[in-house]
PDB file of N, CA and C in Angstrom:
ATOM      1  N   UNK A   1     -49.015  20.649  -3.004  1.00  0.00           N
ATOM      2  CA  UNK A   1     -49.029  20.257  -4.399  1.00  0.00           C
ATOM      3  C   UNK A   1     -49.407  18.774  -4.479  1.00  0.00           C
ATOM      4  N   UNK A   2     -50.578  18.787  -5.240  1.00  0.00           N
ATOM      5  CA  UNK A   2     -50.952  17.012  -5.597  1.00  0.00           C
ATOM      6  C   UNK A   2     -49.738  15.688  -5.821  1.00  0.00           C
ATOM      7  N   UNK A   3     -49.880  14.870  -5.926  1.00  0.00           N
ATOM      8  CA  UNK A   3     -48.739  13.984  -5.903  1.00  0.00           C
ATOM      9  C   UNK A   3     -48.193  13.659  -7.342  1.00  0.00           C
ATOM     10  N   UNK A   4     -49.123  13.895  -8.112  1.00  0.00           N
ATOM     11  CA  UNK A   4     -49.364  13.642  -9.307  1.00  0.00           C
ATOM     12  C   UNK A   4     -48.192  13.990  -9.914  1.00  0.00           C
ATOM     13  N   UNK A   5     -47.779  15.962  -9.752  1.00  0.00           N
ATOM     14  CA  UNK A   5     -46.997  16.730 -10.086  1.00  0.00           C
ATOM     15  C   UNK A   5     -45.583  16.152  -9.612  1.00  0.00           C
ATOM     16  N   UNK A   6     -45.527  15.288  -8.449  1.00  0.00           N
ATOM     17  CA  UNK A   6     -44.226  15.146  -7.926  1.00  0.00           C
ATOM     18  C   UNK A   6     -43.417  14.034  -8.394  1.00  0.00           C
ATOM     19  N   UNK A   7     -42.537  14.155  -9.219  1.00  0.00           N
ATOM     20  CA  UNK A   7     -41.969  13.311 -10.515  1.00  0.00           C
ATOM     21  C   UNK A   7     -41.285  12.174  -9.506  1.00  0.00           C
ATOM     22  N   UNK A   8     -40.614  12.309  -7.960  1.00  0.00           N
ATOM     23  CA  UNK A   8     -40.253  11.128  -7.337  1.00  0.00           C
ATOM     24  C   UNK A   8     -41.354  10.595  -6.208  1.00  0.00           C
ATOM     25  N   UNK A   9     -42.697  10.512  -6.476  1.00  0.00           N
ATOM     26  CA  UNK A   9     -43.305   9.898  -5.760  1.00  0.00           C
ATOM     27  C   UNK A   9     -43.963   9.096  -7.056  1.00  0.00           C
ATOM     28  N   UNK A  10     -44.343   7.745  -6.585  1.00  0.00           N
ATOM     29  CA  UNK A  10     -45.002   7.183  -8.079  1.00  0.00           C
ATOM     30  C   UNK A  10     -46.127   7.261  -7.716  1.00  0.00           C
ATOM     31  N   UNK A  11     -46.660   7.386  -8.834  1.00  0.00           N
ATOM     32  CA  UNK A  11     -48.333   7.707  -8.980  1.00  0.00           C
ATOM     33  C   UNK A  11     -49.102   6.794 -10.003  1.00  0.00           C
ATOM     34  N   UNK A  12     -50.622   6.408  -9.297  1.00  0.00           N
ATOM     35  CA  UNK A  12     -50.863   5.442 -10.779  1.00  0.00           C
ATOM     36  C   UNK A  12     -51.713   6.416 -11.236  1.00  0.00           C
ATOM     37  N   UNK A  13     -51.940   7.087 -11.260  1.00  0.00           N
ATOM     38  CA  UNK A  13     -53.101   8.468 -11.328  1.00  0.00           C
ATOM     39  C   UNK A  13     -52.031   8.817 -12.995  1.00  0.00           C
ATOM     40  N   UNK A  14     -50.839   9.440 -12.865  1.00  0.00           N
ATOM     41  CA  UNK A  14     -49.867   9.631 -13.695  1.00  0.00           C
ATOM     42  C   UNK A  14     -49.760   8.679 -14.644  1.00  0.00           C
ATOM     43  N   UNK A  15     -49.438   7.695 -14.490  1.00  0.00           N
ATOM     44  CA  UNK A  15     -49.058   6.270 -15.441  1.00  0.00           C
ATOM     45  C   UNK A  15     -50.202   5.849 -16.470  1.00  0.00           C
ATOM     46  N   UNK A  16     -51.350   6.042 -15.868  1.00  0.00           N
ATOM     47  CA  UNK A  16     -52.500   5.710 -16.992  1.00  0.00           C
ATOM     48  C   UNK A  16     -52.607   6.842 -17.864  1.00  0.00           C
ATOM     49  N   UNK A  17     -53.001   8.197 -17.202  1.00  0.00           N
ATOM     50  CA  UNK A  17     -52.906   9.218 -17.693  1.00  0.00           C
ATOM     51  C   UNK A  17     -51.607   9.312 -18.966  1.00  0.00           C
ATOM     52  N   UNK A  18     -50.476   8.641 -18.951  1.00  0.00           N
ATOM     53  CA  UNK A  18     -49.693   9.123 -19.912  1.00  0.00           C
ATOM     54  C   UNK A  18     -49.826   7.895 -20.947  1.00  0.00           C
ATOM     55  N   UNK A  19     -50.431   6.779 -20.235  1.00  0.00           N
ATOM     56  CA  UNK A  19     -50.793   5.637 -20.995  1.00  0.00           C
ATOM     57  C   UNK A  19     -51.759   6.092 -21.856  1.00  0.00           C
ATOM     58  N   UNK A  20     -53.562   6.659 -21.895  1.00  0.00           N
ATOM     59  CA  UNK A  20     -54.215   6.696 -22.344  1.00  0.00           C
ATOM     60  C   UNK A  20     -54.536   7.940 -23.076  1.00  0.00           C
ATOM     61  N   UNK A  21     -53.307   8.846 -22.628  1.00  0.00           N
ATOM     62  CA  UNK A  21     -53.215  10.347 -23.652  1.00  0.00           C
ATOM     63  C   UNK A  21     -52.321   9.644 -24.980  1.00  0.00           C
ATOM     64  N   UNK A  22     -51.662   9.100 -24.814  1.00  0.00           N
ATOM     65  CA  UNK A  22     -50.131   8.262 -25.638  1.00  0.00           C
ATOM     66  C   UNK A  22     -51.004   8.053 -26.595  1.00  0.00           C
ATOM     67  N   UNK A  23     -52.635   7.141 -26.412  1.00  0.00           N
ATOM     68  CA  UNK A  23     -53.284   6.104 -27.496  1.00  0.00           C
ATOM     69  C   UNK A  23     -53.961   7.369 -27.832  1.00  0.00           C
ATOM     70  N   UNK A  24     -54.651   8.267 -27.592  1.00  0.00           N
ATOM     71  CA  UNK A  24     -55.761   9.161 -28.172  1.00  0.00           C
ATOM     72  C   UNK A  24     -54.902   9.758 -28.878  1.00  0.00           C
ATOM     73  N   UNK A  25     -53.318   9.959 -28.723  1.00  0.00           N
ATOM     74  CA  UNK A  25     -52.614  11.115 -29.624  1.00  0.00           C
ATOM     75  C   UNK A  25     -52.190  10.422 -31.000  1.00  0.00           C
ATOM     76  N   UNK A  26     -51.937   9.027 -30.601  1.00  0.00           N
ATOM     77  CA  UNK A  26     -51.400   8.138 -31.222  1.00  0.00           C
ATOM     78  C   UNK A  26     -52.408   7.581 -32.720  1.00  0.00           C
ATOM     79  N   UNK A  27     -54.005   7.600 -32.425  1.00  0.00           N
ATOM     80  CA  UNK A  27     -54.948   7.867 -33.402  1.00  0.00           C
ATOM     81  C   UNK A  27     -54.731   8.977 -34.842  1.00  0.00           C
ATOM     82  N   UNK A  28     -54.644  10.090 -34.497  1.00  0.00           N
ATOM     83  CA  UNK A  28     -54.825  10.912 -35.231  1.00  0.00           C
ATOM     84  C   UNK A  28     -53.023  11.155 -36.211  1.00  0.00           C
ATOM     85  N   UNK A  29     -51.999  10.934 -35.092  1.00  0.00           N
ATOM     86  CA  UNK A  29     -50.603  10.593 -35.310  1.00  0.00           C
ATOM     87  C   UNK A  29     -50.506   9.754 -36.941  1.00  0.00           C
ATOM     88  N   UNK A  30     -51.222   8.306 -36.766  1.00  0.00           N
ATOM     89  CA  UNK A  30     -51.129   7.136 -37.624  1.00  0.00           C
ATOM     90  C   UNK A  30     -52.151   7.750 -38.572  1.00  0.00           C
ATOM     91  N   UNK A  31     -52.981   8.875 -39.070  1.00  0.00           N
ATOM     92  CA  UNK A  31     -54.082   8.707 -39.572  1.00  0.00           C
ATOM     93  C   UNK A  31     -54.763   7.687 -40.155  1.00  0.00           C
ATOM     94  N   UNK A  32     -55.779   7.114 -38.992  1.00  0.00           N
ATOM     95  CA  UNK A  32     -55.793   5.628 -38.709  1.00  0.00           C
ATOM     96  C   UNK A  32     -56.546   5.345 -39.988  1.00  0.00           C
ATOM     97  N   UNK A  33     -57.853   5.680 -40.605  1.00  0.00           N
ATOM     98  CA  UNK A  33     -58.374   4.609 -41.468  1.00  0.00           C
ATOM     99  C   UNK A  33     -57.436   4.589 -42.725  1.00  0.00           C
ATOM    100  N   UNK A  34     -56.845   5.767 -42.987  1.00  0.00           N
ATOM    101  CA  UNK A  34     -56.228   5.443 -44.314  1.00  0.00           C
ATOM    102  C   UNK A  34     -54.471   5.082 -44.308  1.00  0.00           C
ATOM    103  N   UNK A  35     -54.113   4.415 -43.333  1.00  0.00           N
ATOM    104  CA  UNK A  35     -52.852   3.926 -42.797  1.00  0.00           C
ATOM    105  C   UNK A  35     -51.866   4.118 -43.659  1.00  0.00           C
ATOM    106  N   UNK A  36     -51.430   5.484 -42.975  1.00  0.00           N
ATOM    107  CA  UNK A  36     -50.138   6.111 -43.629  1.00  0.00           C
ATOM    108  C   UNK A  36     -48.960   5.921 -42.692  1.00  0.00           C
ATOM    109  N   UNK A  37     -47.475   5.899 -43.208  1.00  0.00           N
ATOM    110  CA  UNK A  37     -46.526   5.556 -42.248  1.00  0.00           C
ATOM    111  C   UNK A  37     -45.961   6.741 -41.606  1.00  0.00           C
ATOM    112  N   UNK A  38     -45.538   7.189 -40.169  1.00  0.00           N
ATOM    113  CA  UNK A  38     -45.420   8.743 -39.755  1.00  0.00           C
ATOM    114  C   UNK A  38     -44.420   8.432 -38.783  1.00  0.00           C
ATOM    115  N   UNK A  39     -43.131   9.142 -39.013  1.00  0.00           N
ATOM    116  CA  UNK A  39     -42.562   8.396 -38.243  1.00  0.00           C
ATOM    117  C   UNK A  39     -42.515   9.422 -36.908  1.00  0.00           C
ATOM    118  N   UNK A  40     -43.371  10.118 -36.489  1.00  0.00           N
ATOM    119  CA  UNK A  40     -44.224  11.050 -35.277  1.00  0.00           C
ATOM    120  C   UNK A  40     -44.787   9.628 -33.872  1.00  0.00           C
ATOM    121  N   UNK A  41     -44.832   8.408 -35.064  1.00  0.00           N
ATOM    122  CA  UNK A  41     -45.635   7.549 -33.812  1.00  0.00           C
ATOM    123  C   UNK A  41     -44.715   7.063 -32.859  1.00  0.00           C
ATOM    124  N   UNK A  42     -43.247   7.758 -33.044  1.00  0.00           N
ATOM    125  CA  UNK A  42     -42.403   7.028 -31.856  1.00  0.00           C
ATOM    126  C   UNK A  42     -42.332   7.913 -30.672  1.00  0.00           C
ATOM    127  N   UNK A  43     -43.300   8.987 -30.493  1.00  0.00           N
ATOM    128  CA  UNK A  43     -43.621   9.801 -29.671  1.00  0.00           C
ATOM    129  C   UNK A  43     -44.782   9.300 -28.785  1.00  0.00           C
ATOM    130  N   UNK A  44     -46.093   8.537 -29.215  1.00  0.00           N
ATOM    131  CA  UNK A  44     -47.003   7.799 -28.300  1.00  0.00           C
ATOM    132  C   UNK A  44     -46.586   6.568 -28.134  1.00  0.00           C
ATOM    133  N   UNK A  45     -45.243   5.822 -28.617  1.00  0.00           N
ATOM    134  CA  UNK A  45     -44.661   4.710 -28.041  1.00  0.00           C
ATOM    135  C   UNK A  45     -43.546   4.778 -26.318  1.00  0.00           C
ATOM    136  N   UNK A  46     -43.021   6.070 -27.078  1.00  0.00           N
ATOM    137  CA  UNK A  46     -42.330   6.488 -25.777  1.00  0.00           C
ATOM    138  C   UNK A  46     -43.132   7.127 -24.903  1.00  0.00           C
ATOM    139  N   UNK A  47     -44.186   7.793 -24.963  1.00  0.00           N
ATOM    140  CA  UNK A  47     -44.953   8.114 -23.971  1.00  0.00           C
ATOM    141  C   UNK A  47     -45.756   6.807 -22.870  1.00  0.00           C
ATOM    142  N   UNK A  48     -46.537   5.713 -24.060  1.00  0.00           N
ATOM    143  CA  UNK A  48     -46.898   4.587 -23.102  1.00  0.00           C
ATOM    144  C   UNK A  48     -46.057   4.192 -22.832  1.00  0.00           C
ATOM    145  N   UNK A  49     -44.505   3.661 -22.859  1.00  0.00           N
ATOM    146  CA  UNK A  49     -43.666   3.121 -22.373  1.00  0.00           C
ATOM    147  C   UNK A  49     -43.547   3.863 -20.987  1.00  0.00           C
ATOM    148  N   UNK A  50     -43.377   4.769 -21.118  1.00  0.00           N
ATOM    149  CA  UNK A  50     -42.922   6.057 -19.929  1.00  0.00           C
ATOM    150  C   UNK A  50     -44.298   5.927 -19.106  1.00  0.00           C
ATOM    151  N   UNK A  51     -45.807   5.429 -19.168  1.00  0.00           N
ATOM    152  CA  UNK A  51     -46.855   5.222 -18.060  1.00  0.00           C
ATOM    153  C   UNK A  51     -46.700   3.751 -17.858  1.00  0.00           C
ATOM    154  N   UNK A  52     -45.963   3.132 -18.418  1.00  0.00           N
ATOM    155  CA  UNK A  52     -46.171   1.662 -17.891  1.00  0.00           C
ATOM    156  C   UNK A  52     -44.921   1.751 -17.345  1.00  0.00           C
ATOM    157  N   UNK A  53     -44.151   2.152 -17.038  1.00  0.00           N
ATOM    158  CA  UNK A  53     -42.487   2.580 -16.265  1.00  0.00           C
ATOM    159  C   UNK A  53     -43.343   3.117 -14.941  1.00  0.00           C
ATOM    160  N   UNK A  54     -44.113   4.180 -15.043  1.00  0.00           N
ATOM    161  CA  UNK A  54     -44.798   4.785 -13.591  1.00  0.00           C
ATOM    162  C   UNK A  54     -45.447   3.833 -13.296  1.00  0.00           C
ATOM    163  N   UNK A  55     -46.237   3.363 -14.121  1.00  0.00           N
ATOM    164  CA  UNK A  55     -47.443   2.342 -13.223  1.00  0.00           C
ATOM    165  C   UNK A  55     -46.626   0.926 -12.531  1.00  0.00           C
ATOM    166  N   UNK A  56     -45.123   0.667 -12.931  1.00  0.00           N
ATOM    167  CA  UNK A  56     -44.303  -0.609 -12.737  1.00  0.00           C
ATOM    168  C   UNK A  56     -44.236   0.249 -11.200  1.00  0.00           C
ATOM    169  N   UNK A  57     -43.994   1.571 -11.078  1.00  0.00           N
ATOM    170  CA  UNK A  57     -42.999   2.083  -9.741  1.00  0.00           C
ATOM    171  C   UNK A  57     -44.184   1.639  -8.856  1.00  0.00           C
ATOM    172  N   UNK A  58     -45.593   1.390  -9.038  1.00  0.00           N
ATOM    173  CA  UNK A  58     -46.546   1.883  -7.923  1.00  0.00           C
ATOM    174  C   UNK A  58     -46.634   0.588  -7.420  1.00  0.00           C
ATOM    175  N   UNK A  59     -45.851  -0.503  -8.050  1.00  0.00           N
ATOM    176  CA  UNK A  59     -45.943  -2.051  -6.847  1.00  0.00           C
ATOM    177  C   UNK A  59     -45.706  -2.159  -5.848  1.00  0.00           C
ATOM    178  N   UNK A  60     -46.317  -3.078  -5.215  1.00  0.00           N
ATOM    179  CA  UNK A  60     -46.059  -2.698  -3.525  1.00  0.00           C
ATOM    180  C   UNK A  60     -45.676  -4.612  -3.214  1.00  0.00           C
ATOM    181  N   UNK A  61     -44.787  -4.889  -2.563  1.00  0.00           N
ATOM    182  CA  UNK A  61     -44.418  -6.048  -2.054  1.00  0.00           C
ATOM    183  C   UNK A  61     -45.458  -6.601  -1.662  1.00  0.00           C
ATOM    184  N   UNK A  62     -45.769  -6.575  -0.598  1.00  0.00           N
ATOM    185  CA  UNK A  62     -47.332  -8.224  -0.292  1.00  0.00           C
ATOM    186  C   UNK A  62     -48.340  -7.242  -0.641  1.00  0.00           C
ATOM    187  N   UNK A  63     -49.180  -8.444  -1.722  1.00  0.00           N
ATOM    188  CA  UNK A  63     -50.483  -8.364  -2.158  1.00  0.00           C
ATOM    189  C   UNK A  63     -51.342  -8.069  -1.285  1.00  0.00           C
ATOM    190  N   UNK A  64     -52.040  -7.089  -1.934  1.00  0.00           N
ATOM    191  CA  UNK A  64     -53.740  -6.276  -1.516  1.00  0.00           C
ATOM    192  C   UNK A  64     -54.316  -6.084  -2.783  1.00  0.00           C
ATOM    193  N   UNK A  65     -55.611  -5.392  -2.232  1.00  0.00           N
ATOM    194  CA  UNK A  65     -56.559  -5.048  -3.442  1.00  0.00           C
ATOM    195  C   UNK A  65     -55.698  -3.875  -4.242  1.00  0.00           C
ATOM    196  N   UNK A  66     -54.558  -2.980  -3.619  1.00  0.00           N
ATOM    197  CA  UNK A  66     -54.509  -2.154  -4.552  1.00  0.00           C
ATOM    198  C   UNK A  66     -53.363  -2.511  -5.135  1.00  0.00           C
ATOM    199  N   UNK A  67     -52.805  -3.603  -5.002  1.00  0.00           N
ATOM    200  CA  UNK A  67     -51.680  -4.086  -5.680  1.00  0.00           C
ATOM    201  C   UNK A  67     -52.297  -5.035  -7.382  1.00  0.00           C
ATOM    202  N   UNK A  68     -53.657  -5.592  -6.690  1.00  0.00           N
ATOM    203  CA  UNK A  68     -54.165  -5.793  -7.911  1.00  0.00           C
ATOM    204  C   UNK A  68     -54.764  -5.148  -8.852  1.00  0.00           C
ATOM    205  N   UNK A  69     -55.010  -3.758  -8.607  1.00  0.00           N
ATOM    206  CA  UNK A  69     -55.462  -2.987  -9.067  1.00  0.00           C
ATOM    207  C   UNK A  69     -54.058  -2.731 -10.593  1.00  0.00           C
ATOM    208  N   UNK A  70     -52.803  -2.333  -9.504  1.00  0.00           N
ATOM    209  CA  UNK A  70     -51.834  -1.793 -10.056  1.00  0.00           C
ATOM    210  C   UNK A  70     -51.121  -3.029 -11.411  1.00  0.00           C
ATOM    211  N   UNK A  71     -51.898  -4.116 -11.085  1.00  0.00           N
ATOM    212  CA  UNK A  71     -51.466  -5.413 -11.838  1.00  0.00           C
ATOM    213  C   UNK A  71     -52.803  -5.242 -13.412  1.00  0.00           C
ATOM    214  N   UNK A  72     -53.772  -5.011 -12.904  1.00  0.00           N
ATOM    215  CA  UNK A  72     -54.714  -4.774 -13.763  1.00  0.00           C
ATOM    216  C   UNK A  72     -54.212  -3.663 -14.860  1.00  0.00           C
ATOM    217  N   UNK A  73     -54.055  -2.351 -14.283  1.00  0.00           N
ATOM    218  CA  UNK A  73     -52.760  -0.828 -14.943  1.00  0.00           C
ATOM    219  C   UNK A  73     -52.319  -1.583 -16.222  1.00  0.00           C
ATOM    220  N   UNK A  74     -51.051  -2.741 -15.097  1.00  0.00           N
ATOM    221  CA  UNK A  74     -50.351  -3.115 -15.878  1.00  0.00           C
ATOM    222  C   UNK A  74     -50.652  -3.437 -17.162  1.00  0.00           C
ATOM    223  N   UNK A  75     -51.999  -4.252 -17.255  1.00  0.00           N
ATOM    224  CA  UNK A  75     -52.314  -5.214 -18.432  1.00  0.00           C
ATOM    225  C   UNK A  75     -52.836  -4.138 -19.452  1.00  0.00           C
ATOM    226  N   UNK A  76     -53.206  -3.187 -18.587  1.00  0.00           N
ATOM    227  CA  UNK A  76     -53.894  -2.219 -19.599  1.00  0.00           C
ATOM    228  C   UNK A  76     -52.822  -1.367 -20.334  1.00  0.00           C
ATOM    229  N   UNK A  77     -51.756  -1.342 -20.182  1.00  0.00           N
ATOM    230  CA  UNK A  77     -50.973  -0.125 -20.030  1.00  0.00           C
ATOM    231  C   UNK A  77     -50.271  -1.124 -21.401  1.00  0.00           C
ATOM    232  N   UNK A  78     -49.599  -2.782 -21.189  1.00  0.00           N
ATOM    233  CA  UNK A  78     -49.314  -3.602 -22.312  1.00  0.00           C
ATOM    234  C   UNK A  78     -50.331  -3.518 -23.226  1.00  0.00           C
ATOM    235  N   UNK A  79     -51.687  -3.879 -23.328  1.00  0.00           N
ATOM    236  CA  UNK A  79     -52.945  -3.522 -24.374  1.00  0.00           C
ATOM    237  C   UNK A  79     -52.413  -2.371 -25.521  1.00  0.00           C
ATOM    238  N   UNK A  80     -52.396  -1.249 -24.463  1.00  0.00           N
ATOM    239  CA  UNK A  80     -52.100  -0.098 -24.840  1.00  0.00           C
ATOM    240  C   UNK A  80     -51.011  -0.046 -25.974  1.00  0.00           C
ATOM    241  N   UNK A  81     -49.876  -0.293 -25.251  1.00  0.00           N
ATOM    242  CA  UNK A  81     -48.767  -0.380 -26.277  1.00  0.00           C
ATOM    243  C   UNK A  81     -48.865  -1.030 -27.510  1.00  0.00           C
ATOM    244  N   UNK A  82     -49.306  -2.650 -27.207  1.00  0.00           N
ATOM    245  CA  UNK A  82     -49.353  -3.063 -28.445  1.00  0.00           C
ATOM    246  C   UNK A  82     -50.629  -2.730 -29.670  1.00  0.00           C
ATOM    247  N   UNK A  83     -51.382  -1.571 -29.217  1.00  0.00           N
ATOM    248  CA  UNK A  83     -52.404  -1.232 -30.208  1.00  0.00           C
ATOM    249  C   UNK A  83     -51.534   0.191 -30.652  1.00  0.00           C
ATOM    250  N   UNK A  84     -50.390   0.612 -30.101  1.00  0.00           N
ATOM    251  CA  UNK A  84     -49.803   1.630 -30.830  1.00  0.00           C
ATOM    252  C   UNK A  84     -48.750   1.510 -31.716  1.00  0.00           C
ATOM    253  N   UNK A  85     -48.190  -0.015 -31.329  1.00  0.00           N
ATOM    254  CA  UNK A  85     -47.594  -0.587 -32.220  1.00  0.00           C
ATOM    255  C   UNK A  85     -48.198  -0.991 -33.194  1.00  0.00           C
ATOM    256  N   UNK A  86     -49.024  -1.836 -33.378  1.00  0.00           N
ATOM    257  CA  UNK A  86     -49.684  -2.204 -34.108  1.00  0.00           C
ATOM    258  C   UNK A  86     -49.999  -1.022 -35.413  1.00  0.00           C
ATOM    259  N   UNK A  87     -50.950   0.004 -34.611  1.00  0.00           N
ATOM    260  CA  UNK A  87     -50.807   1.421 -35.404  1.00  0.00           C
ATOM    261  C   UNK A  87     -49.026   2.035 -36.619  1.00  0.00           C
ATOM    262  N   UNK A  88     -48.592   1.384 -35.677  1.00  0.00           N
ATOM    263  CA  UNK A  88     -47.298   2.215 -36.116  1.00  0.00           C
ATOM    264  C   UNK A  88     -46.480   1.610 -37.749  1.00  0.00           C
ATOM    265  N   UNK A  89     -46.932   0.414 -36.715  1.00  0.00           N
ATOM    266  CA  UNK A  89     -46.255  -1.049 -37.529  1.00  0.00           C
ATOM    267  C   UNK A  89     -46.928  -1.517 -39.066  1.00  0.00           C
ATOM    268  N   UNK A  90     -48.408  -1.233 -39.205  1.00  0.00           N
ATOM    269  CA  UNK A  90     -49.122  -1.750 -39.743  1.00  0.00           C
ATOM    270  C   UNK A  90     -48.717  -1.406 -41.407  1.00  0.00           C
ATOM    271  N   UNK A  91     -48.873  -0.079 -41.601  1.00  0.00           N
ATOM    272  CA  UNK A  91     -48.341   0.612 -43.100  1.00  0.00           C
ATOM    273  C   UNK A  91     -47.220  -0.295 -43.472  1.00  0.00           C
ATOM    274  N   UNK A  92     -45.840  -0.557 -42.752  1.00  0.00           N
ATOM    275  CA  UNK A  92     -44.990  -1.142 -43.184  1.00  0.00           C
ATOM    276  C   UNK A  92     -45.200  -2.792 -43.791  1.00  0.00           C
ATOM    277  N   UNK A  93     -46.249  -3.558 -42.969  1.00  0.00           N
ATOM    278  CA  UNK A  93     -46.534  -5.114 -43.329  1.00  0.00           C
ATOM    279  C   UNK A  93     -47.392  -4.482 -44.607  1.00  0.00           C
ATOM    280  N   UNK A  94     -48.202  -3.887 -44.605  1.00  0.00           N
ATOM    281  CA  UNK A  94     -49.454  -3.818 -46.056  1.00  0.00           C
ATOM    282  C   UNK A  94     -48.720  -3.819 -47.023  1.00  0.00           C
ATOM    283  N   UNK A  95     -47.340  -3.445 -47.162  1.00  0.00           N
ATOM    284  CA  UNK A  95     -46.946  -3.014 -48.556  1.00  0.00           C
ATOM    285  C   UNK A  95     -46.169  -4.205 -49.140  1.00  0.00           C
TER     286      UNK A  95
END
């Protein structure tokens, strides 16, 4: 069985994957151009939270290329969040 599937091995394969399903679900969630408030979006918040939690497990003590890799994840995985916040958040400042 792939590693992917195995919930105590960390995987960065997993972590983005729940990072970048979180934002595509998280689109249609907010129905983005006409910014309505749903309170459904605390479901792609806890999901990227939960790939940037996997992608935190995949650090490795002394630096290599794939530790920077997993540092890069990281930044993407924060991006992430705060454009679903943002999404989430936004209806409430407009009014």
């Amino acid at each position: 069985m792939p590693s992917i599937f195995k919930l105590r091995v960390p995987s960065l394969l997993r972590g983005n994957l729940l990072a970048l399903v979180s934002l595509a679900i998280s689109f249609p969630l907010a129905k983005f151009p006409y910014d309505h408030a749903s309170p459904a979006m605390i479901l792609p918040i806890l999901g990227a939270t939960a790939g940037m939690v996997e992608t935190f497990r995949c650090i490795r003590v002394r630096w290599s290329w794939y530790h920077g890799a997993v540092l890069l994840s990281l930044y993407m995985d924060v991006l992430i969040l705060t454009m679903i916040l943002f999404l989430a958040l936004y209806p409430f400042i407009t009014r």
